[in-house]
Protein backbone atom coordinates (compact mmCIF):
# COMPACT_ATOMS: atom_id res chain seq x y z
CA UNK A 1 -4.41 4.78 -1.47
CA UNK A 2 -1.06 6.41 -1.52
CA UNK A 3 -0.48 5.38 -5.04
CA UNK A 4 -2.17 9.54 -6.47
CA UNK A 5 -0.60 11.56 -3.78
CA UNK A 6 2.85 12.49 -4.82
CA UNK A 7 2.39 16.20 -6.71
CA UNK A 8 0.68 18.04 -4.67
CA UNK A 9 -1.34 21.46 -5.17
CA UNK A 10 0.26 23.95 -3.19
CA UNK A 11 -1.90 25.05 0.00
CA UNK A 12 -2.86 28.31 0.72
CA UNK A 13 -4.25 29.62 4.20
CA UNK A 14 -6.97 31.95 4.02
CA UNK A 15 -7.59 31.81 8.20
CA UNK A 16 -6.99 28.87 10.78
CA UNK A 17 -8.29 28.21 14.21
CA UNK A 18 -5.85 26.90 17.23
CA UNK A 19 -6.54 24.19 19.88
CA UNK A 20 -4.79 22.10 21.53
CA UNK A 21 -5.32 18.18 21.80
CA UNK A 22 -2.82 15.92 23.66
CA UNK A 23 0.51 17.51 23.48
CA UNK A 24 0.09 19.08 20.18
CA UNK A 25 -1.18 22.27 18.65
CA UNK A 26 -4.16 21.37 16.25
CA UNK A 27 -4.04 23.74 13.07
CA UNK A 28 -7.05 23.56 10.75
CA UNK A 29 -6.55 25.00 7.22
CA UNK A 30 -8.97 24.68 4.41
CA UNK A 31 -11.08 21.86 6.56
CA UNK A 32 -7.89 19.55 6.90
CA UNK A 33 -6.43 18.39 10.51
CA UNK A 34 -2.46 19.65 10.40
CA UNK A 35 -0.25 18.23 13.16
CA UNK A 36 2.49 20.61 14.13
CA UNK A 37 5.98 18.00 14.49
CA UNK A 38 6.74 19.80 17.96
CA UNK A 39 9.01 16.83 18.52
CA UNK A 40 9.58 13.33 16.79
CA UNK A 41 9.38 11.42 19.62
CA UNK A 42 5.56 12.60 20.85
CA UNK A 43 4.27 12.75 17.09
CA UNK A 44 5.89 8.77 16.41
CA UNK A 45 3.98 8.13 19.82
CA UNK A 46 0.44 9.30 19.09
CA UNK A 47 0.55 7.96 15.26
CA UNK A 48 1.47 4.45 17.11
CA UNK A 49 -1.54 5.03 19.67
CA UNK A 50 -3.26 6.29 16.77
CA UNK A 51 -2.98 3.20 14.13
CA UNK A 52 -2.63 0.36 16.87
CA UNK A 53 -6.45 1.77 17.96
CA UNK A 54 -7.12 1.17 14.27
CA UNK A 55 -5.59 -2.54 13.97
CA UNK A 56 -7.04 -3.54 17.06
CA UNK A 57 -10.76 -2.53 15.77
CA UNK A 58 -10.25 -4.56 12.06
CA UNK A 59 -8.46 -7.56 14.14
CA UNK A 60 -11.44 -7.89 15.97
CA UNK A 61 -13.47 -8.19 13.12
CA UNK A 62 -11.29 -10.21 11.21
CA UNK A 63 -11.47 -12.89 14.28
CA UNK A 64 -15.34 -12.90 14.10
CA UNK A 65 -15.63 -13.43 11.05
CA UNK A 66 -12.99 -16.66 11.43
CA UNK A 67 -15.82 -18.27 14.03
CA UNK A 68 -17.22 -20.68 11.27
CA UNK A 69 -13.68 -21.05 9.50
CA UNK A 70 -11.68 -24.26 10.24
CA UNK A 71 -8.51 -22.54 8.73
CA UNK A 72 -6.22 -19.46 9.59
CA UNK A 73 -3.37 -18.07 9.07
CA UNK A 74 -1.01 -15.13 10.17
CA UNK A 75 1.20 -14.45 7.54
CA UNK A 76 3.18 -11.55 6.21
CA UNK A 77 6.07 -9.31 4.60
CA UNK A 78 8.94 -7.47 5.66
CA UNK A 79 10.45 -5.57 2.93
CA UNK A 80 13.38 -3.04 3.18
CA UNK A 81 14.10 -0.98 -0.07
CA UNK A 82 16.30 1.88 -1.70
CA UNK A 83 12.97 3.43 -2.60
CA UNK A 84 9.59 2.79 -1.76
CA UNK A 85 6.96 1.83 -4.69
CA UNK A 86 3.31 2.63 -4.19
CA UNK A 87 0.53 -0.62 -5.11
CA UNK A 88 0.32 1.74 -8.31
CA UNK A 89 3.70 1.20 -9.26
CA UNK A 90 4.18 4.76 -11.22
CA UNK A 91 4.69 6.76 -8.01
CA UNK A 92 7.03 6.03 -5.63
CA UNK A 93 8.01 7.95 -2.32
CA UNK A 94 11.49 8.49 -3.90
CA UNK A 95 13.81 7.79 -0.60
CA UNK A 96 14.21 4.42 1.26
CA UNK A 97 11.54 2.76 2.79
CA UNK A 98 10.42 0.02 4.91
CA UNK A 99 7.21 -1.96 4.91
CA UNK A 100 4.77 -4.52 6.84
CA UNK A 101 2.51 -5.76 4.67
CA UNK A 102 0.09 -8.13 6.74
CA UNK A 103 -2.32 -11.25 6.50
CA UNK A 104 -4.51 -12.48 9.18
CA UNK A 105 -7.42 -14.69 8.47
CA UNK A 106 -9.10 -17.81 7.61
CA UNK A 107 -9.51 -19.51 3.72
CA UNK A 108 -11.68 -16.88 2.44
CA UNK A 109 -12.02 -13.87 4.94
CA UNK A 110 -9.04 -12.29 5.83
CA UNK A 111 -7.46 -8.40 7.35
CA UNK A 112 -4.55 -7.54 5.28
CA UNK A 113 -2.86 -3.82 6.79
CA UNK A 114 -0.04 -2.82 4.76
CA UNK A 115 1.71 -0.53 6.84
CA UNK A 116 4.77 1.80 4.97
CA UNK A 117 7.23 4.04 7.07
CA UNK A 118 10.47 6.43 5.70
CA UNK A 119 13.07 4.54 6.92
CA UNK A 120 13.68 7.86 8.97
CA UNK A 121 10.43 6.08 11.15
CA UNK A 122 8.27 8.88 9.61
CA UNK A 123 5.20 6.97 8.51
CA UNK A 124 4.07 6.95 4.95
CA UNK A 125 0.98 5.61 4.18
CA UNK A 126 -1.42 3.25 6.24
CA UNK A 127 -3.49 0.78 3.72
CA UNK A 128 -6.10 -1.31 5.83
CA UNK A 129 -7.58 -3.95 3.18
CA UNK A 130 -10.34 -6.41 4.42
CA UNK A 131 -10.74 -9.19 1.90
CA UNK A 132 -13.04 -11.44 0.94
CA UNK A 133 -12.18 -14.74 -1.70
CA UNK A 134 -15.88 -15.62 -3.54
CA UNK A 135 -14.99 -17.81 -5.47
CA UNK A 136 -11.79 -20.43 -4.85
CA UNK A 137 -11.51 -23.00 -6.65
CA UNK A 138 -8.21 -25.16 -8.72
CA UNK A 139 -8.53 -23.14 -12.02
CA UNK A 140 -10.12 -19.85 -11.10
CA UNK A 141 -9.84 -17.27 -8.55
CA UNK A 142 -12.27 -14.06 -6.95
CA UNK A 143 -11.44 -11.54 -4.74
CA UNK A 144 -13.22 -8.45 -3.99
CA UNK A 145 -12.14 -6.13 -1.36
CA UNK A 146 -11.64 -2.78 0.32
CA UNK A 147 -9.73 -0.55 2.44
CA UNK A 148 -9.65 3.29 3.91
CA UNK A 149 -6.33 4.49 3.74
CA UNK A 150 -3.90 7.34 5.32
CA UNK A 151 -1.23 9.10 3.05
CA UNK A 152 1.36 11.32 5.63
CA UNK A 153 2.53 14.22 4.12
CA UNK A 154 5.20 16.47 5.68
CA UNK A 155 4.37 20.27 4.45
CA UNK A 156 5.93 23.46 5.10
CA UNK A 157 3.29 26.38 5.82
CA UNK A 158 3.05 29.94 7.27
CA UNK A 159 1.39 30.42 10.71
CA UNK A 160 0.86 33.44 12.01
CA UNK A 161 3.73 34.69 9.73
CA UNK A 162 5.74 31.79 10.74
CA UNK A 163 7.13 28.67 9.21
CA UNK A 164 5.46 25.73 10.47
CA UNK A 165 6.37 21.85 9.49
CA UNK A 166 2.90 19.93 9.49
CA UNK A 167 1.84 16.08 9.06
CA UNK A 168 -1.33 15.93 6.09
CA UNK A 169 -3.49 13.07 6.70
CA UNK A 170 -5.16 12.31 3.56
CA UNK A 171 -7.80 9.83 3.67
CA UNK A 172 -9.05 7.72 1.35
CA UNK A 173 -11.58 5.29 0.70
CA UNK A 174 -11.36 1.84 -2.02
CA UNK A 175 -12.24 -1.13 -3.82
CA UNK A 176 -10.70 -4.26 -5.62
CA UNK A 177 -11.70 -6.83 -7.92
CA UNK A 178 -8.82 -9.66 -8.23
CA UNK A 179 -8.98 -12.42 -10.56
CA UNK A 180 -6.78 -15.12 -11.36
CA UNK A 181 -7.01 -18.69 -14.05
CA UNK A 182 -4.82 -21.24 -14.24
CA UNK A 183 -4.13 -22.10 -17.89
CA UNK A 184 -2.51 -25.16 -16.85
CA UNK A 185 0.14 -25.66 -13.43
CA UNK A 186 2.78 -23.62 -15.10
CA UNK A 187 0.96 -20.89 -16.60
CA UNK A 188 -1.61 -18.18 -15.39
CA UNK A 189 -3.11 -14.82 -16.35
CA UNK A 190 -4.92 -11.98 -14.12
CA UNK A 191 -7.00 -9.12 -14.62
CA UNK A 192 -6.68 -6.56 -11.86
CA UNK A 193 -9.38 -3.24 -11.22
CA UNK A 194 -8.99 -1.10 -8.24
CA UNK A 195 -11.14 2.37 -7.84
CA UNK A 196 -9.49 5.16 -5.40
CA UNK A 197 -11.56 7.82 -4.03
CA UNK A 198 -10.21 10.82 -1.91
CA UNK A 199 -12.14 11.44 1.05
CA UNK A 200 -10.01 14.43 2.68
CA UNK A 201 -7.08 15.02 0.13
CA UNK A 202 -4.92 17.92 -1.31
CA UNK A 203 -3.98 16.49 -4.08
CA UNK A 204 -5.55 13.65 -6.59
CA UNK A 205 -9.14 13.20 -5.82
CA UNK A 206 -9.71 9.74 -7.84
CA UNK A 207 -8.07 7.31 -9.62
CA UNK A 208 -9.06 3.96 -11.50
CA UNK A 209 -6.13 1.20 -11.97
CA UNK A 210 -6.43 -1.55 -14.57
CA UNK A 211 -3.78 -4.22 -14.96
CA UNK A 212 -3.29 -7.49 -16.86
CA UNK A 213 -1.03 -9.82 -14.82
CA UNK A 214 0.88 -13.10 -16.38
CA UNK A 215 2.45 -15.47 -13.65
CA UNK A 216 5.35 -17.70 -15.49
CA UNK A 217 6.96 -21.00 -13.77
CA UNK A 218 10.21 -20.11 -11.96
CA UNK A 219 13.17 -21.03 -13.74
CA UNK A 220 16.17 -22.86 -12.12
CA UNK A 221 19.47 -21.49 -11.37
CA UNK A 222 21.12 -23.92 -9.69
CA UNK A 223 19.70 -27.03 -6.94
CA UNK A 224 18.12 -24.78 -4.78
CA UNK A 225 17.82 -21.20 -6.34
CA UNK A 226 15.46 -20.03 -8.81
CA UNK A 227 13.98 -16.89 -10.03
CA UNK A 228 10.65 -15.59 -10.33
CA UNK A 229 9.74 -13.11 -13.01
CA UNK A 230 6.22 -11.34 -12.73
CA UNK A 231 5.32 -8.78 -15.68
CA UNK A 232 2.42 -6.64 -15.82
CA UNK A 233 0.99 -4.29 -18.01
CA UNK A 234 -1.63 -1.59 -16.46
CA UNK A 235 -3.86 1.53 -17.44
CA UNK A 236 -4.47 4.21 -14.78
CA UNK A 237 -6.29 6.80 -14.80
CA UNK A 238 -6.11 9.93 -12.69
CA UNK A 239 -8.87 12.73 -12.06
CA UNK A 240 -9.16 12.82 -16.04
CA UNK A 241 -5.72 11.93 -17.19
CA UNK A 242 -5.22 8.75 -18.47
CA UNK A 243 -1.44 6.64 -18.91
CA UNK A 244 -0.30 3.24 -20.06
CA UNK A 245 2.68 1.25 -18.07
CA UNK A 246 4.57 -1.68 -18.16
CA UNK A 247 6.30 -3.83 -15.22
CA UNK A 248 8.33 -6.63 -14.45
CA UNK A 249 9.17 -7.87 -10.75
CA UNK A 250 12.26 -10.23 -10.91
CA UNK A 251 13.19 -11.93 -7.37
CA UNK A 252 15.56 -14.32 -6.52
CA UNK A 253 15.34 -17.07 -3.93
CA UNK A 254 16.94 -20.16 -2.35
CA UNK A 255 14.28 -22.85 -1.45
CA UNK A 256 12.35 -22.33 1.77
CA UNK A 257 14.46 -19.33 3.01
CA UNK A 258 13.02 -16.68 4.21
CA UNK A 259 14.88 -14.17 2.87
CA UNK A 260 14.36 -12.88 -0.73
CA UNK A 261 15.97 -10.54 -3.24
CA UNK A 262 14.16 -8.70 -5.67
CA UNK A 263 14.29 -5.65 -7.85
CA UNK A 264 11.71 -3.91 -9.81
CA UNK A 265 11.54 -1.52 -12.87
CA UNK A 266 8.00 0.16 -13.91
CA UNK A 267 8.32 1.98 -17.40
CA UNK A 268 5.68 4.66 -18.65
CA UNK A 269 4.37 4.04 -22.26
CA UNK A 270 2.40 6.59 -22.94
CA UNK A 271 0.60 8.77 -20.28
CA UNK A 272 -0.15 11.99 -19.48
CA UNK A 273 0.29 11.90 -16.29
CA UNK A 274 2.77 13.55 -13.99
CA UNK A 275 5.91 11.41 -13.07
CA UNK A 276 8.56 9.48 -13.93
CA UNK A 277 9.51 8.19 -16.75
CA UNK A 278 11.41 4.49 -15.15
CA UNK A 279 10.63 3.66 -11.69
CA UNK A 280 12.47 1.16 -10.46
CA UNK A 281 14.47 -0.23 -6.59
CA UNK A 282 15.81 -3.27 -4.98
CA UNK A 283 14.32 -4.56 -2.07
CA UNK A 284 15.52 -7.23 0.56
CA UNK A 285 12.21 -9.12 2.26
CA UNK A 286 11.24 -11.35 4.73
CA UNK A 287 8.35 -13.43 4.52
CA UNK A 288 6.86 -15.78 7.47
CA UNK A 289 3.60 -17.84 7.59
CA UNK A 290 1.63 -19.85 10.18
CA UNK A 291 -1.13 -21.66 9.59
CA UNK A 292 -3.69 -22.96 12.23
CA UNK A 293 -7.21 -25.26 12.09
CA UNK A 294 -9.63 -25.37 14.87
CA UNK A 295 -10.46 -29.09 16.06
C-alpha cells in the first residue's frame, strides 16, 4: 500500500538497542526494524533474498490452488517511467521508476506481485495481491482480493550522535472489491473500493479509495495504431481527510506489439489532503502473456 506513505512524520529517538543480523547492524527505534545501508551491494542482496523467500511462498500457493483449474497463465508488465505513480494515483515517488507488475494463475485464482524499484535499483514498494474472480461472466465482472505490502523508505537519523542513512519497512495490510459491466462491446463502467491499513508505519495509518472507472473503444489512428483512453474519477480518504480526483490514462499502440506508450495526468479537485496539485509521467511498457491448459 504505498499509495499513503509519501509525507512522513518526522522520527524522533528516545533510546535504541544494537544487534547485529547478517552483515548489518539492526537499529530499533520506536518498535520499527531500521537497516543501516552499510553498502548497496549487501543491502540490494538481502532485500532480493528477502522478497524472492516471499514470492516463492505465494507461488506455491498460487500453484495449489491451480490443481482443479484447466487454465493458466503467466502474464505481466514491464513499465519504465520519468516518475513513478502509486495504484492511488495522487502520490507518486517523484523520480524515475521501474516496475514488474505480475500475473500467475488460472481463470479465477491468480498471484499478482507488483514489484516497484528507483531506477537507482533502490526498491520502492513490494505489493503482493492474491486474487480471486467470483463471479465471471460476458456482461459482469467480481473480484475481491488482498495483499500485505512493503513501502522502503530511505531516512536520515542520529545514532549515537551520528548521522545514520536507514531503510523503513512499512507494512501494510489490504483489500479490494473490483467490478466491471459491459453496457454493450464498446462501452463499460467500473466501480472500484480498496481499504489500506498500516500495520507497522510512520506515516498514514489508513486509507479508503473509491473510484468510478469508464472503459471507451479505442479509436483508430492509422491501419495498425490506435489509442486507448481510460478516465477515472476517485474519492480517497486518508486517516480523516477526505479529497476528490480526476484521471485519464492515454496509451498508444501498434497492433500486437509489445511495446506501448503511454502518459498519464491525475488532477486534484478538491481535497484536503497533502500533495500535488497535477500528477502526471510518461511511461514506456512491455507486456507478455502465456497461456497454458492441462490435458
Amino acid at each position: 500500500m504505498n499509495y499513503v506513505s509519501f509525507y512522513l512524520k518526522s522520527i524522533t529517538i528516545k533510546s535504541h538497542d544494537q544487534s547485529t543480523f547478517a552483515d548489518k547492524s539492526v537499529t530499533e527505534v520506536e518498535g520499527f526494524t531500521l537497516f543501516q545501508t552499510a553498502s548497496a551491494e549487501n543491502r540490494n542482496f538481502n532485500y532480493a533474498k528477502s522478497i524472492l523467500s516471499i514470492l516463492l511462498i505465494f507461488v506455491s500457493l498460487s500453484l495449489y490452488g491451480q490443481e482443479t483449474e484447466k487454465k493458466n497463465h503467466l502474464s505481466g508488465t514491464i513499465t519504465a517511467t520519468n516518475n513513478g505513480i502509486s495504484i492511488i494515483p495522487s502520490f507518486s515517488l517523484g523520480r524515475p521508476a521501474v516496475f514488474f507488475d505480475l500475473s500467475m494463475g488460472g481463470d479465477r485464482l491468480s498471484f499478482d506481485p507488483m514489484l516497484r524499484f528507483g531506477m537507482d535499483g533502490k526498491p520502492w514498494s513490494f505489493i503482493l495481491w492474491g486474487r480471486y474472480k467470483v463471479i465471471k461472466d460476458k456482461r459482469f465482472s467480481l473480484t475481491v482480493g488482498g495483499h500485505p505490502a512493503f513501502l522502503f523508505q530511505e531516512k536520515e537519523i542520529i545514532v549515537d550522535g551520528k548521522e545514520e542513512k536507514v531503510f523503513v519497512a512499512n507494512r501494510y495490510l489490504a483489500g479490494e472489491i473490483n467490478t466491471n459491466f459491459k453496457l454493450n462491446d464498446r462501452y463499460s463502467i467500473g466501480l472500484y473500493y480498496l481499504k489500506g491499513n498500516g500495520i507497522q508505519v510512520i506515516s498514514a495509518k489508513s486509507s479508503d479509495f473509491l473510484a468510478f472507472n469508464v472503459g471507451l473503444p479505442e479509436l483508430r489512428l492509422g491501419k495498425e495504431v490506435s489509442l486507448m483512453v481510460n478516465p477515472q474519477v476517485f474519492y480517497l480518504v486518508v486517516d480523516g481527510n477526505s479529497g476528490y480526483y480526476a484521471n485519464a490514462a492515454f496509451t498508444l499502440k501498434k497492433g500486437d506489439f509489445p511495446l506501448k506508450f503511454q502518459t498519464f495526468f491525475n488532477q486534484k479537485i478538491k481535497s484536503d489532503i497533502a500533495g500535488e496539485d497535477l500528477v502526471w509521467n510518461v511511461s514506456l511498457l512491455y507486456g507478455f502473456e502465456h497461456k497454458f491448459s492441462k490435458k
